[in-house]
Protein backbone atom coordinates (compact mmCIF):
# COMPACT_ATOMS: atom_id res chain seq x y z
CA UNK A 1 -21.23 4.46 -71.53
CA UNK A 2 -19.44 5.78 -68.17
CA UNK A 3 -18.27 3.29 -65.86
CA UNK A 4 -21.02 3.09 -63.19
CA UNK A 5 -19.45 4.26 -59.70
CA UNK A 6 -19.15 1.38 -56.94
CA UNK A 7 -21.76 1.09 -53.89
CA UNK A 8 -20.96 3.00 -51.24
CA UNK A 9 -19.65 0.26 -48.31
CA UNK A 10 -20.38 1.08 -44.87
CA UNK A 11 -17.06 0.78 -42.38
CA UNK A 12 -16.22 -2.30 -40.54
CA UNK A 13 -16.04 -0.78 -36.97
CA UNK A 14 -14.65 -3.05 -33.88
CA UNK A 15 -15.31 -2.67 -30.81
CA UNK A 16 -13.65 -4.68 -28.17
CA UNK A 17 -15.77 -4.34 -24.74
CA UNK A 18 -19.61 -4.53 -24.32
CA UNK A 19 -19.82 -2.74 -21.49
CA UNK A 20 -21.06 1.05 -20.15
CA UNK A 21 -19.54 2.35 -23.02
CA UNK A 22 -19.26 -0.01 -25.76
CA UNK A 23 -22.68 -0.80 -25.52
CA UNK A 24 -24.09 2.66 -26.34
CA UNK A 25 -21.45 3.09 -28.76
CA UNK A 26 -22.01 -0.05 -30.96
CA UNK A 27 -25.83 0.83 -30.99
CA UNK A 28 -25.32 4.54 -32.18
CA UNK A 29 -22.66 3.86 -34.77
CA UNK A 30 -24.98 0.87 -36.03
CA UNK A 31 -27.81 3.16 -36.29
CA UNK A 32 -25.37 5.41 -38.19
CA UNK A 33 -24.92 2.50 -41.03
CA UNK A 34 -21.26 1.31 -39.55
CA UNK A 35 -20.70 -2.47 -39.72
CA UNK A 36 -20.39 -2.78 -35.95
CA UNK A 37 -18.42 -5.60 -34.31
CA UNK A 38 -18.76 -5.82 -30.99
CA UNK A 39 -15.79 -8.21 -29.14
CA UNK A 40 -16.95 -9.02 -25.37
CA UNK A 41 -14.95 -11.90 -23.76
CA UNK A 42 -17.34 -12.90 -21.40
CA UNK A 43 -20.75 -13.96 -21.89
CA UNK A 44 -22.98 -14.46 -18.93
CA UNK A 45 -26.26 -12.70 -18.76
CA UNK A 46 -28.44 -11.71 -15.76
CA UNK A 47 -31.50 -11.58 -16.01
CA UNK A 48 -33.74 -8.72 -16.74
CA UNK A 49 -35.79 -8.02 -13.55
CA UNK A 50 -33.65 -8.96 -10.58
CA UNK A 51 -32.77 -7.50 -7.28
CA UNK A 52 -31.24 -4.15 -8.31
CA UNK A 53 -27.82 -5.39 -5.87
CA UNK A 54 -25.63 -8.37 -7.72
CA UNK A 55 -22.51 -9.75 -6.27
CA UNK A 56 -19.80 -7.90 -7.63
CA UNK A 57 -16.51 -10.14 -5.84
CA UNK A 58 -13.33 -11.08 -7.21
CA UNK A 59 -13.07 -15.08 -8.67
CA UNK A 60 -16.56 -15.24 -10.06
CA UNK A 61 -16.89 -16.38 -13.67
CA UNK A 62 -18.81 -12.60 -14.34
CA UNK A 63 -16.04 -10.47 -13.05
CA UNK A 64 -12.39 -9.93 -14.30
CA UNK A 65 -9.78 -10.07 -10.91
CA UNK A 66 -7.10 -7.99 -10.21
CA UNK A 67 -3.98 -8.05 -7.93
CA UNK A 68 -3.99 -4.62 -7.00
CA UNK A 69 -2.26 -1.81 -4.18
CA UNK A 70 -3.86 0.39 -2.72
CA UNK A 71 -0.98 2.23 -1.06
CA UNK A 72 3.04 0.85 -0.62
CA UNK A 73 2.36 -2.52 1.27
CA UNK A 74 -1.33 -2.81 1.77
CA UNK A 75 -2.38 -5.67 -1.28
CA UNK A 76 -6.04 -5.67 -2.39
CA UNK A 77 -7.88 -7.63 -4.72
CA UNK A 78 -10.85 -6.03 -7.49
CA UNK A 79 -13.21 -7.25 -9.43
CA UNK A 80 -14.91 -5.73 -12.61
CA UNK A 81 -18.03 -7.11 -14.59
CA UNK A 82 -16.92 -9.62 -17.00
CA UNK A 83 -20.05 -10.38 -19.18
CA UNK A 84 -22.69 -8.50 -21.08
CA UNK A 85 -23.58 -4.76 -19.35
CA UNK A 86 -19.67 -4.78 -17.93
CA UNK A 87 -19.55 -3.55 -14.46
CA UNK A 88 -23.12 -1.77 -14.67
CA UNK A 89 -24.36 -5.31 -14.34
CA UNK A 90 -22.91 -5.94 -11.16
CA UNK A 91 -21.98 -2.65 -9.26
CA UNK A 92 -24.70 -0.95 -7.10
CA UNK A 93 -26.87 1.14 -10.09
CA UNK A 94 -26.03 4.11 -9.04
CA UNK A 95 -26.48 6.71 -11.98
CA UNK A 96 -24.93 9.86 -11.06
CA UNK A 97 -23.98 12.77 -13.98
CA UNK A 98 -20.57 14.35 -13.17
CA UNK A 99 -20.82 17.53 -12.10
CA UNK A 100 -20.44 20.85 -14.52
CA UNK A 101 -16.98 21.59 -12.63
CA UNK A 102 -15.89 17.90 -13.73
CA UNK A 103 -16.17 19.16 -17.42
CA UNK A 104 -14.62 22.02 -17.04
CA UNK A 105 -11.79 20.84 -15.72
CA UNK A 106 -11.78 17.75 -18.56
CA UNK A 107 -12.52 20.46 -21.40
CA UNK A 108 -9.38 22.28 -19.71
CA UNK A 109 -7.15 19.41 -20.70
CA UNK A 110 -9.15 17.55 -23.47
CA UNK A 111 -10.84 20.93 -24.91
CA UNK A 112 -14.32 22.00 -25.80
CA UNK A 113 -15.91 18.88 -26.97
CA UNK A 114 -15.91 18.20 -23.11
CA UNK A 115 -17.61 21.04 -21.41
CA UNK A 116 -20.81 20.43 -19.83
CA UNK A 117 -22.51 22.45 -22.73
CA UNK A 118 -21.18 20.34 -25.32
CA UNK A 119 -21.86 17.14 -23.51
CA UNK A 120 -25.22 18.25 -22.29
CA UNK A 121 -27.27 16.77 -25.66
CA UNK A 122 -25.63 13.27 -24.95
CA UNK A 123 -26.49 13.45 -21.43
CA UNK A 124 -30.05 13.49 -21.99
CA UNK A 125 -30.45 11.44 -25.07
CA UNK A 126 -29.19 8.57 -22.84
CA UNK A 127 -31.89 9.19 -20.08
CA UNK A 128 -35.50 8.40 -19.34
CA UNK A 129 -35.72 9.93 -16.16
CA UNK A 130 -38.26 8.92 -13.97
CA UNK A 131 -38.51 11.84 -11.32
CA UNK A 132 -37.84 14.88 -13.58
CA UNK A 133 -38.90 14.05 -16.92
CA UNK A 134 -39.62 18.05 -18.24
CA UNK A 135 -36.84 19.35 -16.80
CA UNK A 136 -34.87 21.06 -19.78
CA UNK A 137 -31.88 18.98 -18.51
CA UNK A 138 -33.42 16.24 -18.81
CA UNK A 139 -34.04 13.53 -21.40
CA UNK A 140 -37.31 11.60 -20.99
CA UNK A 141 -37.13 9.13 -23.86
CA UNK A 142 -33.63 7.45 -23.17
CA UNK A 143 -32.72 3.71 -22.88
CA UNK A 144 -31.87 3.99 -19.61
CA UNK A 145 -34.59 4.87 -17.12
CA UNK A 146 -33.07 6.66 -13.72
CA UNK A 147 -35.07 6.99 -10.57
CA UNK A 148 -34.21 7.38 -6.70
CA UNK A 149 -35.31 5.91 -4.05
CA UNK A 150 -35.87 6.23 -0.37
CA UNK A 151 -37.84 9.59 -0.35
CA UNK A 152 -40.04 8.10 2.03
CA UNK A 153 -37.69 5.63 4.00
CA UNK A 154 -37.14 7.22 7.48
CA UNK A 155 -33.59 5.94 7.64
CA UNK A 156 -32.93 7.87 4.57
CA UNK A 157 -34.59 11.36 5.49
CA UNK A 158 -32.85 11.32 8.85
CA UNK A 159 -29.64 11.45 7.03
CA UNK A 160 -30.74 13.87 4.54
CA UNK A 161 -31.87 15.95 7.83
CA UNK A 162 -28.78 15.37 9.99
CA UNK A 163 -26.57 16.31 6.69
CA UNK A 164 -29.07 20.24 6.26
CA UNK A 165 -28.68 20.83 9.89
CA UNK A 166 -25.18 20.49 9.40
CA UNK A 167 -24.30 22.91 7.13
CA UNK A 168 -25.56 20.71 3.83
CA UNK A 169 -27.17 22.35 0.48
CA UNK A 170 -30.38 20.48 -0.51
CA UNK A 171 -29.44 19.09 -3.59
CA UNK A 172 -32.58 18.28 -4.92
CA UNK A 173 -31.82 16.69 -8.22
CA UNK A 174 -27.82 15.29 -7.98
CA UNK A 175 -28.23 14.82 -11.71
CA UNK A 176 -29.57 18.44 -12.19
CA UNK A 177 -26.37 20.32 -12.73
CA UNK A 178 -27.29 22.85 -10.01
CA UNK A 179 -24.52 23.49 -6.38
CA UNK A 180 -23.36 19.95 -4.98
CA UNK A 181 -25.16 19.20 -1.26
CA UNK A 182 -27.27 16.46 -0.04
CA UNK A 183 -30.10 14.53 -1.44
CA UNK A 184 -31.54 11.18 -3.19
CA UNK A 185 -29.29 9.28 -5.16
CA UNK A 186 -30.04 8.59 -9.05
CA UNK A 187 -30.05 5.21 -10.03
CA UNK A 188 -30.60 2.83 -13.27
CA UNK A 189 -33.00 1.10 -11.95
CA UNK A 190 -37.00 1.16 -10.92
CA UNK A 191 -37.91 -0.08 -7.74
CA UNK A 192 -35.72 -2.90 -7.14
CA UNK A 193 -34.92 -3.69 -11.50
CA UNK A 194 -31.85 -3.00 -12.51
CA UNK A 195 -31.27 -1.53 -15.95
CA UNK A 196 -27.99 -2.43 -16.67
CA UNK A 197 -26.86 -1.02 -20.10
CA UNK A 198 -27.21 -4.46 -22.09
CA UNK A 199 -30.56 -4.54 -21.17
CA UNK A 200 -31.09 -0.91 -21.54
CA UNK A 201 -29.31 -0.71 -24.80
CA UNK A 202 -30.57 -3.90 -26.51
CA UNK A 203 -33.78 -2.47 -28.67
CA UNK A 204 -30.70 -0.13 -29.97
CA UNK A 205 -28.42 -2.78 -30.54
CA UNK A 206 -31.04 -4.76 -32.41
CA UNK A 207 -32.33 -2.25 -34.71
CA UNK A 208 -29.18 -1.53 -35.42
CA UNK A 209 -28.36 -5.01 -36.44
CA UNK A 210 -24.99 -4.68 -34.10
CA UNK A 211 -22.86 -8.26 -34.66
CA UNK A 212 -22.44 -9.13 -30.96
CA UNK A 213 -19.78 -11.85 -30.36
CA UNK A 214 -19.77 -12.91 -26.64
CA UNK A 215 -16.74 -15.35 -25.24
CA UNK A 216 -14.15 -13.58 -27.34
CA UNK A 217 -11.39 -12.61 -25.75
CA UNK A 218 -9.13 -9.51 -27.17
CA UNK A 219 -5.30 -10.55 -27.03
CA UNK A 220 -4.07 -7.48 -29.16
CA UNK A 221 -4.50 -5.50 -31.53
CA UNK A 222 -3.02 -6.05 -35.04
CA UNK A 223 -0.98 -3.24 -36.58
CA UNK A 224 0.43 -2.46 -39.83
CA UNK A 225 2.58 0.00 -39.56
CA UNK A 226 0.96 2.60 -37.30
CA UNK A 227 -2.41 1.58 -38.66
CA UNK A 228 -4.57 -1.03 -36.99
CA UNK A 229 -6.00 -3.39 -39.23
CA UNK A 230 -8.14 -5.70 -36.07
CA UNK A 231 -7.80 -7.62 -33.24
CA UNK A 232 -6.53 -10.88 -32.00
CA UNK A 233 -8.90 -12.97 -30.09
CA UNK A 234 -9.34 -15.96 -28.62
CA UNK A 235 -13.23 -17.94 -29.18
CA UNK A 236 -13.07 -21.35 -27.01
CA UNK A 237 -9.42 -21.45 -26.66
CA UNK A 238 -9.50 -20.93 -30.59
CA UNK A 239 -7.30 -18.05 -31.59
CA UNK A 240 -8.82 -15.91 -34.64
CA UNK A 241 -8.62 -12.83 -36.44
CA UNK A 242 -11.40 -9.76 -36.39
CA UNK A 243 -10.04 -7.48 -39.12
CA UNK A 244 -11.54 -3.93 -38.92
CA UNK A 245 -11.38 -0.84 -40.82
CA UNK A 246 -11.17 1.05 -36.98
CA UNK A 247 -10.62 -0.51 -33.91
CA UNK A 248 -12.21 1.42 -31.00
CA UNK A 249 -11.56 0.20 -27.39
CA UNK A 250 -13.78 0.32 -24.82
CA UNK A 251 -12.46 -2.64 -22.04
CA UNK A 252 -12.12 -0.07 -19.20
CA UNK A 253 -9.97 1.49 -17.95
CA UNK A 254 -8.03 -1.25 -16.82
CA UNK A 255 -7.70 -3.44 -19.39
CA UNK A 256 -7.80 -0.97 -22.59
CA UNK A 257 -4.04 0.16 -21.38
CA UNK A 258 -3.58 -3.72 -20.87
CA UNK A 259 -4.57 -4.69 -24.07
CA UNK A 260 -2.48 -1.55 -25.81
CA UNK A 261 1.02 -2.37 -23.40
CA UNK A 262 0.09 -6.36 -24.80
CA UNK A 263 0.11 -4.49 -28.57
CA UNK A 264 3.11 -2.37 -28.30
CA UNK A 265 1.41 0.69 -27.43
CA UNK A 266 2.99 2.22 -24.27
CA UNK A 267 6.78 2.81 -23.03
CA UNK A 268 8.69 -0.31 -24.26
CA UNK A 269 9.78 -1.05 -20.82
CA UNK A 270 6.02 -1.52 -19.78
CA UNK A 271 4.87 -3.32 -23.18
CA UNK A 272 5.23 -6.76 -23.73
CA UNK A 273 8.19 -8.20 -24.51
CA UNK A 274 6.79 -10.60 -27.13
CA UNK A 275 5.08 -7.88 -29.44
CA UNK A 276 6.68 -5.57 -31.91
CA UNK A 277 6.71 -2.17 -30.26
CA UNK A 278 4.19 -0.11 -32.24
CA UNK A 279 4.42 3.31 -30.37
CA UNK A 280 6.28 5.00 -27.18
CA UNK A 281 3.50 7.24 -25.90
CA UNK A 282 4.16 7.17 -22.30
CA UNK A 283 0.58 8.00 -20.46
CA UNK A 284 -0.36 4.22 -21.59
CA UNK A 285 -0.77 2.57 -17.87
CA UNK A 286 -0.47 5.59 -16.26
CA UNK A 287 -2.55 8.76 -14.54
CA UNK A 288 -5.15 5.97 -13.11
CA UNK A 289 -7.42 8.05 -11.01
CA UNK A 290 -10.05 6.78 -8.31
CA UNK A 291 -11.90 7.45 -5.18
CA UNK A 292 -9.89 6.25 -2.21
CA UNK A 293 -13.06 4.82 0.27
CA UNK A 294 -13.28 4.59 4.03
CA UNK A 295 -16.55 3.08 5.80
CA UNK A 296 -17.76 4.17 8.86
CA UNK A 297 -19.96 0.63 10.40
CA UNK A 298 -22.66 1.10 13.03
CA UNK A 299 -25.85 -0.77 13.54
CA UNK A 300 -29.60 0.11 12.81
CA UNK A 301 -32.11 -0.48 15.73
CA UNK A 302 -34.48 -2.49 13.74
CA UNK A 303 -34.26 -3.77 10.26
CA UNK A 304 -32.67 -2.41 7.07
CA UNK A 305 -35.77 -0.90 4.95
CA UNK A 306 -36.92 -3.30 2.09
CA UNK A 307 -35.71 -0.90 -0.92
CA UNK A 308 -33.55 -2.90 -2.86
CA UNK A 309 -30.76 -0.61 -3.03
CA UNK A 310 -28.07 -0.47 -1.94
CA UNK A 311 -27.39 3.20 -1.50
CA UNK A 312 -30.05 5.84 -1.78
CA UNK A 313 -28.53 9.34 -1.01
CA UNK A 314 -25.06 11.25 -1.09
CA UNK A 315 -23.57 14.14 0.49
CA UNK A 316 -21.10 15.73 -2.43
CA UNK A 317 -19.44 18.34 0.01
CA UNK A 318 -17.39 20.74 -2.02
CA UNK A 319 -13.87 21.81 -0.72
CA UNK A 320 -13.71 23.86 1.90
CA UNK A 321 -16.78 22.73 3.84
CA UNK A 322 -15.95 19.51 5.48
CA UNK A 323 -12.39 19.55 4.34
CA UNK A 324 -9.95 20.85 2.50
CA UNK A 325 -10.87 18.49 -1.09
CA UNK A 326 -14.38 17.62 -2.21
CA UNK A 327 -15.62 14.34 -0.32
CA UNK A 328 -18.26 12.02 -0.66
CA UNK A 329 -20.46 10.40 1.58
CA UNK A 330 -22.47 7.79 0.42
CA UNK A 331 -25.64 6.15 2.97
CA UNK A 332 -25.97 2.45 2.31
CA UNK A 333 -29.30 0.99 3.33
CA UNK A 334 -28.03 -2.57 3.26
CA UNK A 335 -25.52 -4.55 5.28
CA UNK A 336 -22.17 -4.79 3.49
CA UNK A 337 -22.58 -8.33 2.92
CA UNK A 338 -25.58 -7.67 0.71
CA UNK A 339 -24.01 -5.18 -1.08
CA UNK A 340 -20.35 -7.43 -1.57
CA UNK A 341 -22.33 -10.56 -2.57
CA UNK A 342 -26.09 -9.98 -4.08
CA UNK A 343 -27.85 -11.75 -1.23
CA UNK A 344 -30.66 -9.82 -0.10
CA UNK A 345 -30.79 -12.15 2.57
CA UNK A 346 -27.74 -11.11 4.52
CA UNK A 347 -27.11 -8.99 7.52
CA UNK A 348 -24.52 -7.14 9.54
CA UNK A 349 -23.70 -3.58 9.89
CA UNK A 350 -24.76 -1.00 7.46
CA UNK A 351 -21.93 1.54 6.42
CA UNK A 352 -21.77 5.35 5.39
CA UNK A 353 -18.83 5.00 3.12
CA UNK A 354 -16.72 8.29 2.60
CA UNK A 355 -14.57 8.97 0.04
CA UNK A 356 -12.26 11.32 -1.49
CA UNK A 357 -14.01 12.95 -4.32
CA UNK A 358 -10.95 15.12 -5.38
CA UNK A 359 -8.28 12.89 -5.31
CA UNK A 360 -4.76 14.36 -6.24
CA UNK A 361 -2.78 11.26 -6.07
CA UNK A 362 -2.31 9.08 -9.72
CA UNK A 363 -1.69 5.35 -9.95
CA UNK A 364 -0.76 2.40 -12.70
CA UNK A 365 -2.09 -0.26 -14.64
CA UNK A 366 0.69 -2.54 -15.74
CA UNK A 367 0.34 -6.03 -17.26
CA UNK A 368 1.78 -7.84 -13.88
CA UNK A 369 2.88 -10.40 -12.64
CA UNK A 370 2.75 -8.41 -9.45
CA UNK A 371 0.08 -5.78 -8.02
CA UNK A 372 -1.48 -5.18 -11.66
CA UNK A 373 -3.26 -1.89 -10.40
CA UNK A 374 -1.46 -0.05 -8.09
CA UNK A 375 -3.71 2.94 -6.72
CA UNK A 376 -0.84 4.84 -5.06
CA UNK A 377 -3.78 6.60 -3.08
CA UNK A 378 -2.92 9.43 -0.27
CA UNK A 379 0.08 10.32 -1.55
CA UNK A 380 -0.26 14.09 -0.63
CA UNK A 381 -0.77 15.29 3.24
CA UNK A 382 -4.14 17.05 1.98
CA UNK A 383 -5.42 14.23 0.87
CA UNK A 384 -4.67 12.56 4.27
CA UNK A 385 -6.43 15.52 6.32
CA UNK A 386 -9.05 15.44 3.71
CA UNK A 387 -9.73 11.65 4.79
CA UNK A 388 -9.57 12.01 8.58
CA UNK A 389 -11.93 15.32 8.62
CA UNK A 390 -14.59 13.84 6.66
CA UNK A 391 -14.69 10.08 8.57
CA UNK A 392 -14.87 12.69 12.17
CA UNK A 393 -17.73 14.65 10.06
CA UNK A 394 -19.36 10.88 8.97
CA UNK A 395 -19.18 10.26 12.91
CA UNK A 396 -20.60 13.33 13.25
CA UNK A 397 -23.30 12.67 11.17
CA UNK A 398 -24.36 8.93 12.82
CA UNK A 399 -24.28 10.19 16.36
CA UNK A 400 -26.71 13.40 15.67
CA UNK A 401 -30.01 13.83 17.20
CA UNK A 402 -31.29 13.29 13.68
CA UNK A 403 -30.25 10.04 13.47
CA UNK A 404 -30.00 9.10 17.14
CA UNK A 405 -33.39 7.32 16.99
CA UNK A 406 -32.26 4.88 14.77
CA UNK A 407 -28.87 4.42 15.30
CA UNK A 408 -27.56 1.50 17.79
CA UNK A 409 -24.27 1.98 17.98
CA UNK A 410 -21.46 3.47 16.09
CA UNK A 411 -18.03 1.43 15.11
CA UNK A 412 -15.37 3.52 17.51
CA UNK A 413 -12.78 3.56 14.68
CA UNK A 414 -13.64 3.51 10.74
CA UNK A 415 -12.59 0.31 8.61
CA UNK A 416 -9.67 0.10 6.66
CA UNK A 417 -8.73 1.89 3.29
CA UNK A 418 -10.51 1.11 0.43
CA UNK A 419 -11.42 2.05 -3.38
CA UNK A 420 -14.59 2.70 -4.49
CA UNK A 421 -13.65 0.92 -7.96
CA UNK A 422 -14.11 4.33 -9.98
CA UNK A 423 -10.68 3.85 -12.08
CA UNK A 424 -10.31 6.29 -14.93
CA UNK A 425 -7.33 8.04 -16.54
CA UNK A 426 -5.28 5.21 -17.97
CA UNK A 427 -5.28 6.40 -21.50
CA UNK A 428 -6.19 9.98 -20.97
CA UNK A 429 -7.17 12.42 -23.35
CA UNK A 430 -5.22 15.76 -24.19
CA UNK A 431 -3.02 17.06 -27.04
CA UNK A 432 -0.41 15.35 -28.91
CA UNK A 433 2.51 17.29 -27.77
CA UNK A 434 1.54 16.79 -24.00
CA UNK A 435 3.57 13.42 -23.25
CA UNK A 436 1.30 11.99 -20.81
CA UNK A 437 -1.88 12.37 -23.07
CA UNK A 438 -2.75 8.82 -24.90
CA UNK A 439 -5.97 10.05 -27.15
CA UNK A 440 -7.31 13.43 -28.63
CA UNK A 441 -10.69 14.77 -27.89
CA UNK A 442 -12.40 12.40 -29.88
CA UNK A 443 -10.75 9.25 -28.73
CA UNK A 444 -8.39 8.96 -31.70
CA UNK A 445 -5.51 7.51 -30.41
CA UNK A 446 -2.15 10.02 -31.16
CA UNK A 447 0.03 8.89 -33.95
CA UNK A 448 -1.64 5.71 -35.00
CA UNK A 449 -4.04 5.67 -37.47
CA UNK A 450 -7.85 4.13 -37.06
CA UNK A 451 -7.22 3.30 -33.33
CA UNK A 452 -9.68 4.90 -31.09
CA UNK A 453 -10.42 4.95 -27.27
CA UNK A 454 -14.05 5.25 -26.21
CA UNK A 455 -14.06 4.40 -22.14
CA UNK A 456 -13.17 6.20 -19.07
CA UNK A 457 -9.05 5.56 -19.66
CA UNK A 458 -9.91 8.85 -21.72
CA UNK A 459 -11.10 10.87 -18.64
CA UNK A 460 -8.18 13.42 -17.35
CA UNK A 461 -9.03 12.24 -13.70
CA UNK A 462 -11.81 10.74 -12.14
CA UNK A 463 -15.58 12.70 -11.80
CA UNK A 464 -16.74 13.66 -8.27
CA UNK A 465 -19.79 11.37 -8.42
CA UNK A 466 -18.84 8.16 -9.70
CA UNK A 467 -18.14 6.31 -12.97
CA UNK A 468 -20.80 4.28 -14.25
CA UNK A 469 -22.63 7.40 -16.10
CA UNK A 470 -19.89 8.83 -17.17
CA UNK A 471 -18.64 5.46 -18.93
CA UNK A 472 -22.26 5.29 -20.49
CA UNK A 473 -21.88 9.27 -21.66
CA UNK A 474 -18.48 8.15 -23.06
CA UNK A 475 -19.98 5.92 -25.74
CA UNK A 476 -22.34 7.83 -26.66
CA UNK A 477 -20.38 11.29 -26.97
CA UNK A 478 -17.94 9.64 -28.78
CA UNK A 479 -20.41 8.11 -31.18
CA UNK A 480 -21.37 11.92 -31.81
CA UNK A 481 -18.00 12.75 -32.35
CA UNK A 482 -17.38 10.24 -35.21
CA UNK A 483 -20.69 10.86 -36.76
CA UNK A 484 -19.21 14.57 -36.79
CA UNK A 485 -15.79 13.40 -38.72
């Protein structure tokens, strides 16, 4: 008789980072048969139903805290979620889809698998959406529902009014795909319940029988050769060994380049000194891409309205109509302190925060001691114009007869410089003879071997409209893209 062939074994994936995008990742490789791992070094959990607004600030034993600089000489300090959900369990739920130019311009450097087209399947098996649920963009059996709010909030249709008579395209659905212009902001969340994607994710996760291991801290990854073999944690200040058969990344896009410069992955001056240098692939660190923010403070005659949101519509104004790069402006219906620190409770000024959608300027993660993220924001005189004319045009916008009935007073000049905390870029994608490109299309990091990337380091430069979708679309693309291999 014939030897009887051996039993097919499923891989022994690891993920490090249960966040927007390891999340959905783990859940569809797990429902693919993969022996998921998934690493996440902190483990706090909030609780399901809970104001949709958490505190978000640096120090806090559910964020991660970063010295960073925003431009030469003005320090800063961020904070990004440290627990369960990542940073979708603490930022302000706002679910916005990039917009179809965003993939272009991705697919332009990455290549096809990014288009809008390609990614358009993904977008809508991740969505339950609330308002539009037969729209053929639209998915209406996702994990994460997606609502907005404030359609009947007078605070929020004066701005949507004052924004129209100003020149504004009615954006009806930002998550439709359609031109960019003014209207309700999507959100992960119903009402005032946040979805964040642990909770959103977990039925997936579950069925999937995903190993989650909370508290476990990635300190690098383990290489033989070129090939990684798993990762080096640390459990209750016990340090252990996750071996893995691929090792996919998905801590952000500040600490994946962090965790690869700790491994030997990067430009040998940046890595650490006390690890075997693996690989000189220069982009590691570099490229980071975000929104540089400005606020514009006045005061509401009367009380915030009782939404529990924190912002509930956007003006995306392309270039060319309020200034020379695609801005943002964002209408927050709580005071900032809410927003900073989760307390529903708190008052002050409300803000319409602007930022610069387009940004040209690149930063760099590096693994310290100094300014760990350094922004390097408004580097180029457009961007600087760019700024000014839309924080006149925000002005503009406060002071108009629109809004005049509910407006108090207006700040004379506009806070200081800010980031909106939408980092991308740090381990972008593109192909292997471009020297600044980290990852192919699908992740795979160049010249290594079963070493992935699956987070928004991969992202050529940050989308128009925010992260925290994107992230979530990241995990699941890529999951598509393995199944593919």
């Amino acid at each position: 008789m014939g030897r009887r062939a051996a039993p097919v074994t499923s891989r022994r994936v690891v993920i490090v980072g249960a966040g927007a995008s390891g999340i959905p990742l783990a859940a569809r490789l797990g429902a693919q048969g993969d022996h998921v791992v998934l690493l996440e070094a902190g483990t706090a959990h909030m609780p399901d139903a809970a104001w949709t607004v958490r505190g978000g600030m640096p120090d806090l034993p559910s964020t991660w805290t970063y010295d960073a600089e925003l431009v030469p000489g003005r320090p800063w300090r961020i904070a990004r979620g440290r627990m369960p959900g990542g940073s979708t369990a603490v930022n302000g739920a706002v679910f916005q889809r990039p917009h179809p130019d965003d993939f272009a311009s991705w697919a332009a450097t990455a290549g096809a698998p990014w288009s809008y087209e390609a990614c358009l399947p993904a977008l809508r098996r991740l969505e339950s959406d609330r308002d539009f649920p037969d729209a053929p963009v639209h998915g209406r059996s996702g994990p994460v529902p997606v609502q907005r709010t404030g359609a009947d909030d007078p605070l929020t249709r004066a701005f949507l009014a004052a924004v129209v008579a100003a020149g504004a395209v009615r954006e009806a659905d930002k998550n439709g795909g359609g031109p960019s212009g003014v209207g309700l902001v999507p959100r992960n969340a119903v009402g005032a319940d946040r979805w964040s994607v642990d909770r959103a994710y977990a039925p997936l996760l579950a069925a999937a029988s995903v190993e989650v291991r909370p508290g476990a801290t990635a300190q690098r990854i383990r290489f033989q050769g070129r090939r990684a073999v798993g990762v080096d944690v640390v459990v209750d200040g016990i340090h252990e060994f996750v071996a893995a058969d691929e090792v996919v990344l998905c801590a952000g896009a500040i600490e994946t380049p962090r965790l690869l410069l700790r491994s030997g992955v990067g430009d040998a001056a940046a890595c650490d000194p006390a690890a075997a240098h693996v690989l000189a692939r220069r982009g590691v660190g570099r490229n980071l891409s975000d929104h540089a923010a400005i606020d514009v403070s006045w005061r509401l005659r009367g009380t915030p309205p009782a939404l529990g949101a924190a912002w509930t519509a956007a003006w995306n104004a392309p270039a060319g109509t309020v200034a020379g790069l695609g801005v943002e402006m964002l209408l927050a219906v709580l005071p900032t302190a809410a927003i900073l620190t989760g307390d529903a409770t708190a008052t002050g000024a409300l803000d319409l925060r602007v930022t610069l959608a387009e940004p040209l300027s690149r930063g760099a993660v590096t693994l310290g001691p100094a300014s760990m993220v350094r922004y390097g924001y408004l580097s180029h005189d457009i961007e600087r114009a760019a700024l000014r004319a839309a924080v006149r045009a925000a002005d503009g916008i406060l002071r108009s007869s629109e809004m005049a009935d509910l407006v108090a007073w207006v700040a004379p000049e506009p806070g200081p410089l800010g980031t909106a905390l939408h980092s991308c870029g740090t381990a972008r994608m593109g192909a292997a003879e471009d020297p600044d490109a980290v990852a192919d299309a699908h992740g795979r990091v160049h010249d290594t071997e079963n070493l992935r990337i699956a987070d928004a380091s991969l992202l050529p430069h940050v989308p128009s409209r925010g992260t925290a979708l994107a992230a979530v679309l990241i995990g699941e693309r890529i999951a598509e893209l393995m199944a593919a291999e």
